[in-house]
N, C-alpha and C. Protein backbone atom coordinates (compact mmCIF):
# COMPACT_ATOMS: atom_id res chain seq x y z
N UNK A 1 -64.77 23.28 -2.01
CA UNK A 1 -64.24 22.57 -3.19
C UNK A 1 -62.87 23.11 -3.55
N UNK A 2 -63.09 24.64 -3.82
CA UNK A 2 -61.58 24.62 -4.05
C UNK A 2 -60.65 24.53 -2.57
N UNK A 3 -60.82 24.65 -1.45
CA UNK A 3 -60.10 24.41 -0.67
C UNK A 3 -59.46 23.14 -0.21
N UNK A 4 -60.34 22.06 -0.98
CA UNK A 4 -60.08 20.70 -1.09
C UNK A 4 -58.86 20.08 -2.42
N UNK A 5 -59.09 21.50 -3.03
CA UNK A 5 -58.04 21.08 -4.41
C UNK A 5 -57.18 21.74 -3.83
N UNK A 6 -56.71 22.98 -3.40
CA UNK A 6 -55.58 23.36 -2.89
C UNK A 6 -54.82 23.13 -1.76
N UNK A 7 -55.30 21.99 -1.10
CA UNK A 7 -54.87 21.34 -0.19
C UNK A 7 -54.28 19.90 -0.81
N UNK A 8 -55.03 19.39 -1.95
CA UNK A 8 -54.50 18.31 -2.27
C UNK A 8 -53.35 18.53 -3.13
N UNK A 9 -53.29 19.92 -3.96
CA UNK A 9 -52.60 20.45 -4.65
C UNK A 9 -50.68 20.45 -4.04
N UNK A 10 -51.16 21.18 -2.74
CA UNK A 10 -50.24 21.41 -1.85
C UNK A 10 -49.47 19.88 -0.97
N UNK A 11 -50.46 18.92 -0.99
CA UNK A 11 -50.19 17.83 -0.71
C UNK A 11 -49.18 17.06 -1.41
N UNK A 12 -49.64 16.98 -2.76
CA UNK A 12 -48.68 16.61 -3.80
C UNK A 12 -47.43 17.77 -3.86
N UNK A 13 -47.04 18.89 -3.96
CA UNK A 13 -46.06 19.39 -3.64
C UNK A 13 -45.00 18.97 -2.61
N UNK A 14 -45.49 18.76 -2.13
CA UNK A 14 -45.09 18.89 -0.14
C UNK A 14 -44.45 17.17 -0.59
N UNK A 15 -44.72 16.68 -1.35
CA UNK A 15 -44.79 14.87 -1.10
C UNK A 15 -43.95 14.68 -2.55
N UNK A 16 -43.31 15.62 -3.51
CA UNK A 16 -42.51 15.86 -4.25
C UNK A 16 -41.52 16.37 -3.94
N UNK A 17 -41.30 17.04 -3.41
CA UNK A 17 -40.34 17.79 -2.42
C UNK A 17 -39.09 17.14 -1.33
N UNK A 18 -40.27 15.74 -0.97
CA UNK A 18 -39.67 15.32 0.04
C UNK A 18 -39.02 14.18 -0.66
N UNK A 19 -39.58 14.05 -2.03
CA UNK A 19 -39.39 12.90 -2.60
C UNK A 19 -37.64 13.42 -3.37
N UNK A 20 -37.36 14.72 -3.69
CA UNK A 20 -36.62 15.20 -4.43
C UNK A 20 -35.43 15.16 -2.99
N UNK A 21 -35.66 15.65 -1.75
CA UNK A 21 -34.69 15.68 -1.02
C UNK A 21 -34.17 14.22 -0.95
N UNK A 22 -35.21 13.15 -0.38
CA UNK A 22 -34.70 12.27 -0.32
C UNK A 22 -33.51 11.37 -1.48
N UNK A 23 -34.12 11.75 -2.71
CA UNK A 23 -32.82 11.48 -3.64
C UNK A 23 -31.39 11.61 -3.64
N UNK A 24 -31.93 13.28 -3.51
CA UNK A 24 -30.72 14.21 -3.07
C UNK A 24 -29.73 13.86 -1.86
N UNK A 25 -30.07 13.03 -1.27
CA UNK A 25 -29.83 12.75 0.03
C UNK A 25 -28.94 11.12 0.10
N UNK A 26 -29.52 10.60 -0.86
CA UNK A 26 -29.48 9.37 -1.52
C UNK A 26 -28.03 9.12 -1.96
N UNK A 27 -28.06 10.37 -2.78
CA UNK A 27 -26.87 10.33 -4.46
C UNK A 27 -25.46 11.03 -3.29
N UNK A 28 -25.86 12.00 -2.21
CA UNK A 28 -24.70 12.41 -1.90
C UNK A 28 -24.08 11.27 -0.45
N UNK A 29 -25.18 10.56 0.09
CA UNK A 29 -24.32 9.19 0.89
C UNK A 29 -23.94 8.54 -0.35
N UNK A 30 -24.18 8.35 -1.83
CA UNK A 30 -23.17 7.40 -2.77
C UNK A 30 -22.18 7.63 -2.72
N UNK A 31 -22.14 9.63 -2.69
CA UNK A 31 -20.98 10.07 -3.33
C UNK A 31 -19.96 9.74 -2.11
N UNK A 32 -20.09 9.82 -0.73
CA UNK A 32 -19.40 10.18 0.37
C UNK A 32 -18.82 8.72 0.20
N UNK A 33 -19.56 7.91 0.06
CA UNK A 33 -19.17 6.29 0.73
C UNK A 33 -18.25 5.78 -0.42
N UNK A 34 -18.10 6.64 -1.70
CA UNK A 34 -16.65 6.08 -2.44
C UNK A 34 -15.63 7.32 -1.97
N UNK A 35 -14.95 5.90 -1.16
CA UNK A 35 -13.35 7.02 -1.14
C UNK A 35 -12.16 7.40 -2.28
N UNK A 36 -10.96 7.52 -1.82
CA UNK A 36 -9.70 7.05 -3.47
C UNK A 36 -9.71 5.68 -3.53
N UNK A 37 -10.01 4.87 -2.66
CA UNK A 37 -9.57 3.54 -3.23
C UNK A 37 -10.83 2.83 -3.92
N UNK A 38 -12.22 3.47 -3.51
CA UNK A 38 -12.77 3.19 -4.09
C UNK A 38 -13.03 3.12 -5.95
N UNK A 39 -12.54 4.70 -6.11
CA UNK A 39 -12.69 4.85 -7.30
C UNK A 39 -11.52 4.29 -8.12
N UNK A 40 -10.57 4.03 -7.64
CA UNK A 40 -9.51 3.33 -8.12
C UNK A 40 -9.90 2.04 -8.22
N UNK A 41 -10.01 1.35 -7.76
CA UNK A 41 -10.84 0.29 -7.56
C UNK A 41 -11.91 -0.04 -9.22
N UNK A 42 -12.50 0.72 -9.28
CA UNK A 42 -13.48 1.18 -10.50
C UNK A 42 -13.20 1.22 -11.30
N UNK A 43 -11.90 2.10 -11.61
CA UNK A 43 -11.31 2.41 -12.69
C UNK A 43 -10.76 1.04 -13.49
N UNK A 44 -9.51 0.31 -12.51
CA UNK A 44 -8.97 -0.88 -12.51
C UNK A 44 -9.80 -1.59 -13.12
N UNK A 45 -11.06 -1.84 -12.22
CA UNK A 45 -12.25 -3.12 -13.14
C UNK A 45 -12.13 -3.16 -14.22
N UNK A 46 -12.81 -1.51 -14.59
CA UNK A 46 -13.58 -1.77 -16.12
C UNK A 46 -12.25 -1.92 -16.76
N UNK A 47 -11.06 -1.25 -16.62
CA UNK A 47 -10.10 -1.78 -17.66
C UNK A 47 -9.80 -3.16 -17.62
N UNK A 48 -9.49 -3.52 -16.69
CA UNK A 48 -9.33 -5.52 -16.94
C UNK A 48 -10.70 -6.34 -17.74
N UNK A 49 -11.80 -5.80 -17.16
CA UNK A 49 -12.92 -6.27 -17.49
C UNK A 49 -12.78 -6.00 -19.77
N UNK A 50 -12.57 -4.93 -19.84
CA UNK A 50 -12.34 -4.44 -21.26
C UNK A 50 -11.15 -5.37 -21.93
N UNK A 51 -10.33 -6.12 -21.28
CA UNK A 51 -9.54 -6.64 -22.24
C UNK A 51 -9.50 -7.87 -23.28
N UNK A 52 -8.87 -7.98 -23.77
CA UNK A 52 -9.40 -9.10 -24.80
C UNK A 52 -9.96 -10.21 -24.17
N UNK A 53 -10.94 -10.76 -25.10
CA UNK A 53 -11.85 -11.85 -24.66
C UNK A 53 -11.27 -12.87 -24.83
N UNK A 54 -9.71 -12.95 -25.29
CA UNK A 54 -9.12 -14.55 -25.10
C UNK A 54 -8.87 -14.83 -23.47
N UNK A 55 -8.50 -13.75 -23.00
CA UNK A 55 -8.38 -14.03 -21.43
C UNK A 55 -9.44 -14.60 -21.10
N UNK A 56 -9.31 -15.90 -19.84
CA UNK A 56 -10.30 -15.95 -19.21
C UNK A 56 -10.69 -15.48 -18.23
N UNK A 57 -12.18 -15.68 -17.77
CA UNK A 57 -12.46 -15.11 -16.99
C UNK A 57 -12.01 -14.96 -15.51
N UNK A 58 -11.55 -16.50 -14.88
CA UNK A 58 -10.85 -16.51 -14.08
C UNK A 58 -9.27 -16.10 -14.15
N UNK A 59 -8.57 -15.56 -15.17
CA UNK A 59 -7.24 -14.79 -15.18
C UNK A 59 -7.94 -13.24 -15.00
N UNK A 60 -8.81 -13.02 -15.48
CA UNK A 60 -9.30 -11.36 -14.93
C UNK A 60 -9.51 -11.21 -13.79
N UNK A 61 -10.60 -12.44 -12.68
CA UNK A 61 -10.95 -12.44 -11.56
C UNK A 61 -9.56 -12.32 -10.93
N UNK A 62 -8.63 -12.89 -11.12
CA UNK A 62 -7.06 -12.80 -10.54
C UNK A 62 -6.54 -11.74 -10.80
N UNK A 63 -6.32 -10.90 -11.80
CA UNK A 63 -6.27 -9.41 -12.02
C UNK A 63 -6.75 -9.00 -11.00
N UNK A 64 -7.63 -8.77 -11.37
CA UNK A 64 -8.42 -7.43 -10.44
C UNK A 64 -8.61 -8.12 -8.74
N UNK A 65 -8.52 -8.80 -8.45
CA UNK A 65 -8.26 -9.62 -6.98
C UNK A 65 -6.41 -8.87 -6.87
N UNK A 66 -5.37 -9.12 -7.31
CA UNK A 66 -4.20 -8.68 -7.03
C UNK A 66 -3.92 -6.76 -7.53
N UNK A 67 -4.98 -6.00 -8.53
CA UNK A 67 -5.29 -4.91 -8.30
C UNK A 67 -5.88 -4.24 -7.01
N UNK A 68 -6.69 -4.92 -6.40
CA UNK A 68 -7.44 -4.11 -5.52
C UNK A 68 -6.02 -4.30 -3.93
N UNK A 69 -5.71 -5.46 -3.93
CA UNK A 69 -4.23 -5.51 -3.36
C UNK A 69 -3.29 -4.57 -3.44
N UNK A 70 -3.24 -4.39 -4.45
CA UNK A 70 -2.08 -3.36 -5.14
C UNK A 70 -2.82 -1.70 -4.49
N UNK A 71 -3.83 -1.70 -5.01
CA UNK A 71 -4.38 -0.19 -4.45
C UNK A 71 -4.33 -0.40 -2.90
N UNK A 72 -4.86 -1.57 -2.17
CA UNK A 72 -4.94 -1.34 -0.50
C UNK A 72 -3.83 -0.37 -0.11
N UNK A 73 -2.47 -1.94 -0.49
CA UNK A 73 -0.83 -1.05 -0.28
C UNK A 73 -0.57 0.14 -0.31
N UNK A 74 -1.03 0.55 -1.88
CA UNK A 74 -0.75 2.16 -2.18
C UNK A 74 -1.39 3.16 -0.55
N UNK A 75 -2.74 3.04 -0.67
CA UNK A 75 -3.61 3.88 0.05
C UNK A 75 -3.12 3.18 2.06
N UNK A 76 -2.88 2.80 2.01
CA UNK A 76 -1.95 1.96 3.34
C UNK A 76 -0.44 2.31 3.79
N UNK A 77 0.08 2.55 2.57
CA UNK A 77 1.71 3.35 2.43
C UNK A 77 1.24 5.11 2.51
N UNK A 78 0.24 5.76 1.99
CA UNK A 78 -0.42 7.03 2.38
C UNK A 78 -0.71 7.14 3.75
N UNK A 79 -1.66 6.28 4.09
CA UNK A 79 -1.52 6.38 5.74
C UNK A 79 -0.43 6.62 6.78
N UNK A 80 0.49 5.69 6.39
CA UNK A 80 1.56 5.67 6.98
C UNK A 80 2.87 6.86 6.81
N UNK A 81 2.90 7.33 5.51
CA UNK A 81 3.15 8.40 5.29
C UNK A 81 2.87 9.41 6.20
N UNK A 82 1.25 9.59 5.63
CA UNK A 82 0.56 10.63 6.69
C UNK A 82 1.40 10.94 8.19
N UNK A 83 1.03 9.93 8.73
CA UNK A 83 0.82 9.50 10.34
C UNK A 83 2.10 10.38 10.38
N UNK A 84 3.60 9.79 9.93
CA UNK A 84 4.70 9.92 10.40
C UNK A 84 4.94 11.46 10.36
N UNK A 85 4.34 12.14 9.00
CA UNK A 85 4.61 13.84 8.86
C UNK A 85 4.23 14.00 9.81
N UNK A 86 2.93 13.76 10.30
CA UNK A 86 2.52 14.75 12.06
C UNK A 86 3.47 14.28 12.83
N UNK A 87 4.32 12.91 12.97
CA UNK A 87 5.26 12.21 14.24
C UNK A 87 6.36 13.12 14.34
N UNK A 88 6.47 13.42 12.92
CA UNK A 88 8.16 13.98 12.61
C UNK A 88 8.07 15.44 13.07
N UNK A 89 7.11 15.88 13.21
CA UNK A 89 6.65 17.75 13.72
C UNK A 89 6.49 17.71 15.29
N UNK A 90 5.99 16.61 15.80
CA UNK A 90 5.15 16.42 17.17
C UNK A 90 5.68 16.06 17.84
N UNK A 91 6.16 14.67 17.49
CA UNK A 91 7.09 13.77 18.71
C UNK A 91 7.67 14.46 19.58
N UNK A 92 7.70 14.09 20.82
CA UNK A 92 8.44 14.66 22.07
C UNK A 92 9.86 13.55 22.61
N UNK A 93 10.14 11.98 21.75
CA UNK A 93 10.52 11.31 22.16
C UNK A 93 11.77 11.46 21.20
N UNK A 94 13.08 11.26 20.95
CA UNK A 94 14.08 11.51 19.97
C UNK A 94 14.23 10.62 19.23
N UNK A 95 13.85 9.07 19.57
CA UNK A 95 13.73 7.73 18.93
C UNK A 95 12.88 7.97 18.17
N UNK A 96 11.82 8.32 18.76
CA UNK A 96 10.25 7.91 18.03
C UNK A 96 10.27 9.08 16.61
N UNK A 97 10.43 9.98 16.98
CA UNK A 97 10.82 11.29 15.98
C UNK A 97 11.90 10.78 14.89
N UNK A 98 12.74 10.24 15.38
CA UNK A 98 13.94 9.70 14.61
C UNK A 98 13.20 8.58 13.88
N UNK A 99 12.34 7.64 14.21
CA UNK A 99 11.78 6.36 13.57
C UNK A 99 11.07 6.66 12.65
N UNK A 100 9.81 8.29 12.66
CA UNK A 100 9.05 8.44 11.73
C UNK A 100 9.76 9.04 10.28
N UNK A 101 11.23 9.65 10.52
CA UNK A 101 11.76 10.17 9.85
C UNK A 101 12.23 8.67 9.16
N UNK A 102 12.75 7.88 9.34
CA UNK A 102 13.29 6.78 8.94
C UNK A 102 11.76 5.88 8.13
N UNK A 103 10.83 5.89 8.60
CA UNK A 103 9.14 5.38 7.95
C UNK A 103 9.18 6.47 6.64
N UNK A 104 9.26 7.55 6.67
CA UNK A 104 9.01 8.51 5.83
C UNK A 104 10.11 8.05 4.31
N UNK A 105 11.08 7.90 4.95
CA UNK A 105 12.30 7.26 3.65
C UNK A 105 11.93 6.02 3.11
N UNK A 106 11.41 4.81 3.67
CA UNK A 106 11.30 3.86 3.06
C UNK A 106 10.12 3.87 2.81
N UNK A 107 9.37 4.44 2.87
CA UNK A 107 7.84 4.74 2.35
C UNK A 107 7.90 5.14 1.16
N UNK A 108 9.13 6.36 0.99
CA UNK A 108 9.03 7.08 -0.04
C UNK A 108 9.51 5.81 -1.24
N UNK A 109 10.49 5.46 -0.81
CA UNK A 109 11.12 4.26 -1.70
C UNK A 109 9.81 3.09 -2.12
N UNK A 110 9.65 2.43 -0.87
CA UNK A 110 8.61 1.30 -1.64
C UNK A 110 7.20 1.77 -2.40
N UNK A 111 6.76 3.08 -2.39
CA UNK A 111 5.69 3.95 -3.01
C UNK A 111 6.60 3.62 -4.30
N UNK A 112 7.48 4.57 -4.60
CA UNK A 112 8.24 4.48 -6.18
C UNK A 112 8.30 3.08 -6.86
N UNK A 113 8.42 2.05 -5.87
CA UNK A 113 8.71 0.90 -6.81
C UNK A 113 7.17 0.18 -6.82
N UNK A 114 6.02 0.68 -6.30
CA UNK A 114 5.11 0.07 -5.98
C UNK A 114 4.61 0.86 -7.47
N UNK A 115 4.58 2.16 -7.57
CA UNK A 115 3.94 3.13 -8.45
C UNK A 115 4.79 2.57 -10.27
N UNK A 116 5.84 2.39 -10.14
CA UNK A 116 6.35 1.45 -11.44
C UNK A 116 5.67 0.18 -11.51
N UNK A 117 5.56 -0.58 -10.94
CA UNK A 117 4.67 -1.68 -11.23
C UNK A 117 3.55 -1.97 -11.23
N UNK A 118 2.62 -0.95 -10.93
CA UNK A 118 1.42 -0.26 -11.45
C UNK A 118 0.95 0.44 -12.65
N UNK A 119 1.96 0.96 -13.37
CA UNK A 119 2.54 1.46 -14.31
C UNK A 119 2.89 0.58 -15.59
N UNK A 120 3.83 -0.40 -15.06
CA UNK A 120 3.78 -1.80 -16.01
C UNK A 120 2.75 -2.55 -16.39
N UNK A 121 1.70 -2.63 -15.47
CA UNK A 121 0.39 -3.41 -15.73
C UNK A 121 -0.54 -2.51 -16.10
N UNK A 122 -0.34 -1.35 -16.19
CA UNK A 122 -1.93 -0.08 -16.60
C UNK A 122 -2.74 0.35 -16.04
N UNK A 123 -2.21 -0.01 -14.14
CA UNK A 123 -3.23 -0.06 -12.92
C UNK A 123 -2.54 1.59 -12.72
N UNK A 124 -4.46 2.36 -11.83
CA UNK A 124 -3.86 3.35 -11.33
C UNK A 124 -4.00 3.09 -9.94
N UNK A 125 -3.04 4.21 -9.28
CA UNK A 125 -3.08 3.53 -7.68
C UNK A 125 -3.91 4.89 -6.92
N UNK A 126 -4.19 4.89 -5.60
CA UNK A 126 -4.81 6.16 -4.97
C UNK A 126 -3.89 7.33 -4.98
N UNK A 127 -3.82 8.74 -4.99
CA UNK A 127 -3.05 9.71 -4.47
C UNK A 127 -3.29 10.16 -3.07
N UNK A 128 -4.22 9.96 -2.71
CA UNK A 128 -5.22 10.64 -1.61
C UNK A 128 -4.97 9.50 -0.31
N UNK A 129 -5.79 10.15 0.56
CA UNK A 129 -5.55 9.24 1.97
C UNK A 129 -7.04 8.62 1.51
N UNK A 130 -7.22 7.24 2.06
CA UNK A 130 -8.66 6.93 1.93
C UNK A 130 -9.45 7.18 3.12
N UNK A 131 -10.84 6.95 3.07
CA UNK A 131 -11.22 7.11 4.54
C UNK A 131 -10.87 6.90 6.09
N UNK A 132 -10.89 5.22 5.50
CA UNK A 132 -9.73 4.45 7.23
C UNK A 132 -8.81 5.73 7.24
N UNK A 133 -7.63 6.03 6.10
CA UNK A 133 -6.58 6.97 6.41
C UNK A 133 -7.13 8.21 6.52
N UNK A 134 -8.01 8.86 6.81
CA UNK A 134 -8.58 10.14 6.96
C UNK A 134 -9.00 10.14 8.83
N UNK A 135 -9.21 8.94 8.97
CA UNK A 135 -9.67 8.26 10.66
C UNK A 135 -8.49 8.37 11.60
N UNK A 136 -7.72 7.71 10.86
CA UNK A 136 -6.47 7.35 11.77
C UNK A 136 -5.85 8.50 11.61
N UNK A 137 -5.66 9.49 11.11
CA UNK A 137 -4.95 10.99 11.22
C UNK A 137 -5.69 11.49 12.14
N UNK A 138 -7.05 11.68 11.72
CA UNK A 138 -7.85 12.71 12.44
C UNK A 138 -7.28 12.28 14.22
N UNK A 139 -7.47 10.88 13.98
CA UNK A 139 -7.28 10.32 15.98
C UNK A 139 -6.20 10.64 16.53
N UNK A 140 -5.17 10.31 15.62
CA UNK A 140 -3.57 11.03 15.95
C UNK A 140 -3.76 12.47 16.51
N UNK A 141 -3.90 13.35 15.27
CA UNK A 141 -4.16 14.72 15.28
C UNK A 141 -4.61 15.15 16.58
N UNK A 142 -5.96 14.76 17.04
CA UNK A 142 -6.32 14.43 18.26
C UNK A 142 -5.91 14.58 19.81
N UNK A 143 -4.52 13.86 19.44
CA UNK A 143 -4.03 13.54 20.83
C UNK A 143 -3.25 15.14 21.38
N UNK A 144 -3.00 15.05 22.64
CA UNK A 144 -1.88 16.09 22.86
C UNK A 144 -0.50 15.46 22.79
N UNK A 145 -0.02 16.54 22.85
CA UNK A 145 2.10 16.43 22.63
C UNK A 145 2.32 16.24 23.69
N UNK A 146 3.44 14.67 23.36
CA UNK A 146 3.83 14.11 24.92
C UNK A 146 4.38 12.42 24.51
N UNK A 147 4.33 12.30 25.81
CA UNK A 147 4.37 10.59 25.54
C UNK A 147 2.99 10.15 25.23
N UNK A 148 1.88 10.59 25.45
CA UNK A 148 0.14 9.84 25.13
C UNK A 148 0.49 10.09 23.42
N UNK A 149 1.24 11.45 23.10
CA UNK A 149 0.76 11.45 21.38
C UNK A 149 2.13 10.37 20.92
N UNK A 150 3.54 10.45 21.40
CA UNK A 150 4.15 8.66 20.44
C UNK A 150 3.80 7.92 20.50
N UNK A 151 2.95 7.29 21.92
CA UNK A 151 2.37 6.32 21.84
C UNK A 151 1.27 6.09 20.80
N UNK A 152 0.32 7.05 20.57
CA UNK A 152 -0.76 6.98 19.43
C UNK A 152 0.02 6.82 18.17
N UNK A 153 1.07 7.48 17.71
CA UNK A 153 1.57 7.32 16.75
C UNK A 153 2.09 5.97 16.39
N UNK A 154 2.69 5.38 17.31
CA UNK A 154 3.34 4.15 16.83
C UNK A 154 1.78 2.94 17.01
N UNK A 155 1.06 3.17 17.78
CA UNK A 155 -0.21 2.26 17.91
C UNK A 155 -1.16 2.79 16.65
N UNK A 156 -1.35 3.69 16.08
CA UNK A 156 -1.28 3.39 14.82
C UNK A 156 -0.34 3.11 13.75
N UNK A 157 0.39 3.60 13.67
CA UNK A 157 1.36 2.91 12.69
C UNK A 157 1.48 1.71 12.86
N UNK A 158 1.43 1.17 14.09
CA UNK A 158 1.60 -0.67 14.06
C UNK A 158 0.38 -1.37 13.36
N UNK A 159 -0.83 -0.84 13.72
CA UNK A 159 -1.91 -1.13 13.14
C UNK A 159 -1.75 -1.51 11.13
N UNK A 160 -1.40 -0.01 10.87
CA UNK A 160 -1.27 0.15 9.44
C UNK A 160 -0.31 -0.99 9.13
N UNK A 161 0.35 -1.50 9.45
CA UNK A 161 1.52 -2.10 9.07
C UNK A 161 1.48 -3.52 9.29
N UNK A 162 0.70 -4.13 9.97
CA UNK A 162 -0.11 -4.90 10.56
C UNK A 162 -0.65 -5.70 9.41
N UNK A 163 -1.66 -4.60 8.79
CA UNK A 163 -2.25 -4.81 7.86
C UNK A 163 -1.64 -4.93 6.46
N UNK A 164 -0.86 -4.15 5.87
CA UNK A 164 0.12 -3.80 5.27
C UNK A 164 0.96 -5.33 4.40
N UNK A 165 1.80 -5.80 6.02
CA UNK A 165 2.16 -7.02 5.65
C UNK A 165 1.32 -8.26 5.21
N UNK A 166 0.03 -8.13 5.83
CA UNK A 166 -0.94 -9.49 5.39
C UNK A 166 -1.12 -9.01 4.15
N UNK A 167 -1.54 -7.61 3.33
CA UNK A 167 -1.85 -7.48 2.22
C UNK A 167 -0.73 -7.88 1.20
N UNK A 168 0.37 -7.66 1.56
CA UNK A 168 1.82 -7.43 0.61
C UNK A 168 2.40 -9.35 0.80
N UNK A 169 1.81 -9.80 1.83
CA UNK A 169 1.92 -11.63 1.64
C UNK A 169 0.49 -11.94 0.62
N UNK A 170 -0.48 -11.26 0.55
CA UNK A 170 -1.30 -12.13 -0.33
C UNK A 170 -0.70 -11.64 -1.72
N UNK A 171 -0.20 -10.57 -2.28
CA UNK A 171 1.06 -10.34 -3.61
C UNK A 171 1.69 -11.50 -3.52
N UNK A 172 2.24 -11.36 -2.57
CA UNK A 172 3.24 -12.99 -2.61
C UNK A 172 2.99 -14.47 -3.21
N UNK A 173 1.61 -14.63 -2.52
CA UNK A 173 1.10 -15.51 -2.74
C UNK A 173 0.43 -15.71 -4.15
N UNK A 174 -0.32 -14.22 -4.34
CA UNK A 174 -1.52 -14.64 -5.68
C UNK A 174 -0.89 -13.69 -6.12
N UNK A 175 0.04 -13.07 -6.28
CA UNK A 175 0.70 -11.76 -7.36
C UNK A 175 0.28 -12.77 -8.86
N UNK A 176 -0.16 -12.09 -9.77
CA UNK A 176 0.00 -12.81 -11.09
C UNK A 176 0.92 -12.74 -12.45
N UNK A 177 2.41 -11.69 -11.51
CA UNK A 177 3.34 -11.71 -12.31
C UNK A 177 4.53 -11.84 -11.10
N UNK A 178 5.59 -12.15 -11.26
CA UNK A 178 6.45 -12.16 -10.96
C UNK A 178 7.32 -11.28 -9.65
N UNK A 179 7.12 -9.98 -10.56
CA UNK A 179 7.78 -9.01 -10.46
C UNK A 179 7.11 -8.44 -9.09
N UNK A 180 5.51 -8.58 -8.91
CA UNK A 180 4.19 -8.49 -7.86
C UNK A 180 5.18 -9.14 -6.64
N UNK A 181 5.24 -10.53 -7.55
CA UNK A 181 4.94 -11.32 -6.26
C UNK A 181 6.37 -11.65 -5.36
N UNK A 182 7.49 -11.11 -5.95
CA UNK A 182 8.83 -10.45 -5.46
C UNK A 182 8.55 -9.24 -4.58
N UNK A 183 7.37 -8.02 -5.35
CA UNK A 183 7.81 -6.89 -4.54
C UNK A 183 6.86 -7.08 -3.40
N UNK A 184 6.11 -8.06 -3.33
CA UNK A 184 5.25 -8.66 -2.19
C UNK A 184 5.90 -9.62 -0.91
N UNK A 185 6.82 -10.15 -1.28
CA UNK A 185 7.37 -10.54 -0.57
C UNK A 185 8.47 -9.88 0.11
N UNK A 186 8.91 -8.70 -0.57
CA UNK A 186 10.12 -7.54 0.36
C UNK A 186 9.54 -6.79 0.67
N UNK A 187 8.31 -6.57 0.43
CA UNK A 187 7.41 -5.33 1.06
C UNK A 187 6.88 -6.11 2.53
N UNK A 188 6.63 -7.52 2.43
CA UNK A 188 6.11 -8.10 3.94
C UNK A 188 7.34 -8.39 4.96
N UNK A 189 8.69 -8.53 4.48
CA UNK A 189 9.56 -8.77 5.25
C UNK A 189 10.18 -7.50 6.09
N UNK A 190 9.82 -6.51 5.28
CA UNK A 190 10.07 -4.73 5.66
C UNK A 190 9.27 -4.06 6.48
N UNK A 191 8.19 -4.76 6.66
CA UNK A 191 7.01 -3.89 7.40
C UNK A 191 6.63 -5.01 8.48
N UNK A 192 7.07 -6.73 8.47
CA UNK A 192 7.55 -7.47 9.54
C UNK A 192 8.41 -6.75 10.57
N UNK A 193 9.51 -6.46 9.94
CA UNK A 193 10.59 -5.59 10.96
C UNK A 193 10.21 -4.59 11.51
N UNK A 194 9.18 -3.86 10.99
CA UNK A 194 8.74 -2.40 10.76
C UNK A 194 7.92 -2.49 12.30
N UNK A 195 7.08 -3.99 12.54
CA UNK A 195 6.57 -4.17 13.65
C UNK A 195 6.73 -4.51 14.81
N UNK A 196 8.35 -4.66 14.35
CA UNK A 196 8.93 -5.16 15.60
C UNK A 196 9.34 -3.96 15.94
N UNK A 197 10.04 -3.31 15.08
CA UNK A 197 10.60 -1.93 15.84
C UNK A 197 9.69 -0.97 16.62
N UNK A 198 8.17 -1.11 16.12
CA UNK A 198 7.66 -0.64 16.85
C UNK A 198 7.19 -1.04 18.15
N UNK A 199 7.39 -2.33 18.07
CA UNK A 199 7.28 -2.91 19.71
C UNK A 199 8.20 -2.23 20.40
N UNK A 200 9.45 -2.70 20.36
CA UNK A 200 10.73 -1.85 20.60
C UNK A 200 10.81 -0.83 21.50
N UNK A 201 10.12 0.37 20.40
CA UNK A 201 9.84 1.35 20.93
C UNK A 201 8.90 1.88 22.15
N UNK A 202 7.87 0.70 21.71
CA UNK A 202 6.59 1.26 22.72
C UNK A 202 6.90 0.79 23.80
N UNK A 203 7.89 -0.41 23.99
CA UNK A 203 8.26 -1.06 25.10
C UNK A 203 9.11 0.13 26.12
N UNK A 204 10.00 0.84 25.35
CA UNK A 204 11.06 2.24 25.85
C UNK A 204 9.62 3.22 26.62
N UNK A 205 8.67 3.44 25.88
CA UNK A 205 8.16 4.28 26.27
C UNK A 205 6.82 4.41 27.33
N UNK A 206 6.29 2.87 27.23
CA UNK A 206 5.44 2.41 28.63
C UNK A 206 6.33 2.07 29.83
């Protein structure tokens, strides 16, 4: 008898336990699977979501549709950032070294005017690399020094930029001020070129 209670005793322990890890286990894949853009993302909502109730609902859905835009860019211009600091240390090619140094300047520039008009509307943007940008370093990082690592560099950076411009044409398109949908349209014509030059290059170096 009692060996029947201290077994069931122990049963229920054992089956609490597993129940407590599994939580535990639960709450920290939540925590992992929001990156910076996620929580930016979050932040953005509830403030649009909080604003006066004369807005409608579909001018908020447009908000926060051209916010989460606005954060891609930010956390997309980080990437690209990123990438080029390792290009500008690594590169073995004098172009390609010379190109990331030249990415690094107008990065720095369209970040500043991207981060003011974020600023104007009450949006915050990412500081951080997001996950994708935590991927695409790590793969860079990766490579050895040579022609295999400019090539990785500019085949990601083309990627980022790739993307970049489709995000910075939908500003264009659905920006819901002006000023958006201007810096959406010189941000896609800049990172258009941005993809050609990297053809350019990769063409010199295959």
């Amino acid at each position: 008898m009692n060996n029947s209670t201290t077994r069931s005793g122990l049963i229920g322990i054992g089956t609490v336990g597993l129940l407590l890890m599994a939580i535990s286990i639960l709450a920290l894949m939540s925590s992992c699977a929001k990156d910076s853009t996620d929580k930016v993302d979050e932040a953005n909502k509830k403030k649009i979501e909080s604003q006066s109730a004369a807005i409608s609902s579909d001018a908020k859905k447009d908000a926060m549709n051209m916010a989460e835009k606005m954060v891609d860019l930010a956390g997309m211009n980080i990437t690209a950032r990123s990438l080029s600091e390792v290009a500008l240390q690594r590169a073995t090619n004098p172009q390609v070294k010379n190109y990331a140094r030249q990415v690094l300047d107008g990065n720095r520039q369209a970040d500043n005017e991207l981060m003011q008009l974020a600023r104007s509307l009450g949006l915050q943007l990412p500081a951080s690399l997001s996950s994708e940008g935590q991927d695409r370093l790590a793969d860079l990082k990766s490579v050895k020094s040579g022609t295999e690592f400019d090539l990785k560099y500019l085949d990601e950076l083309g990627k980022v930029s790739k993307k970049s411009a489709s995000v910075a044409d939908d500003l264009d398109d659905n920006g819901t001020t002006e000023a958006v949908q201007a810096y959406g349209k010189k941000t896609r014509k800049s990172l258009e070129s941005q993809e050609d030059a990297i053809k350019q290059l990769s063409n010199v170096l295959n």
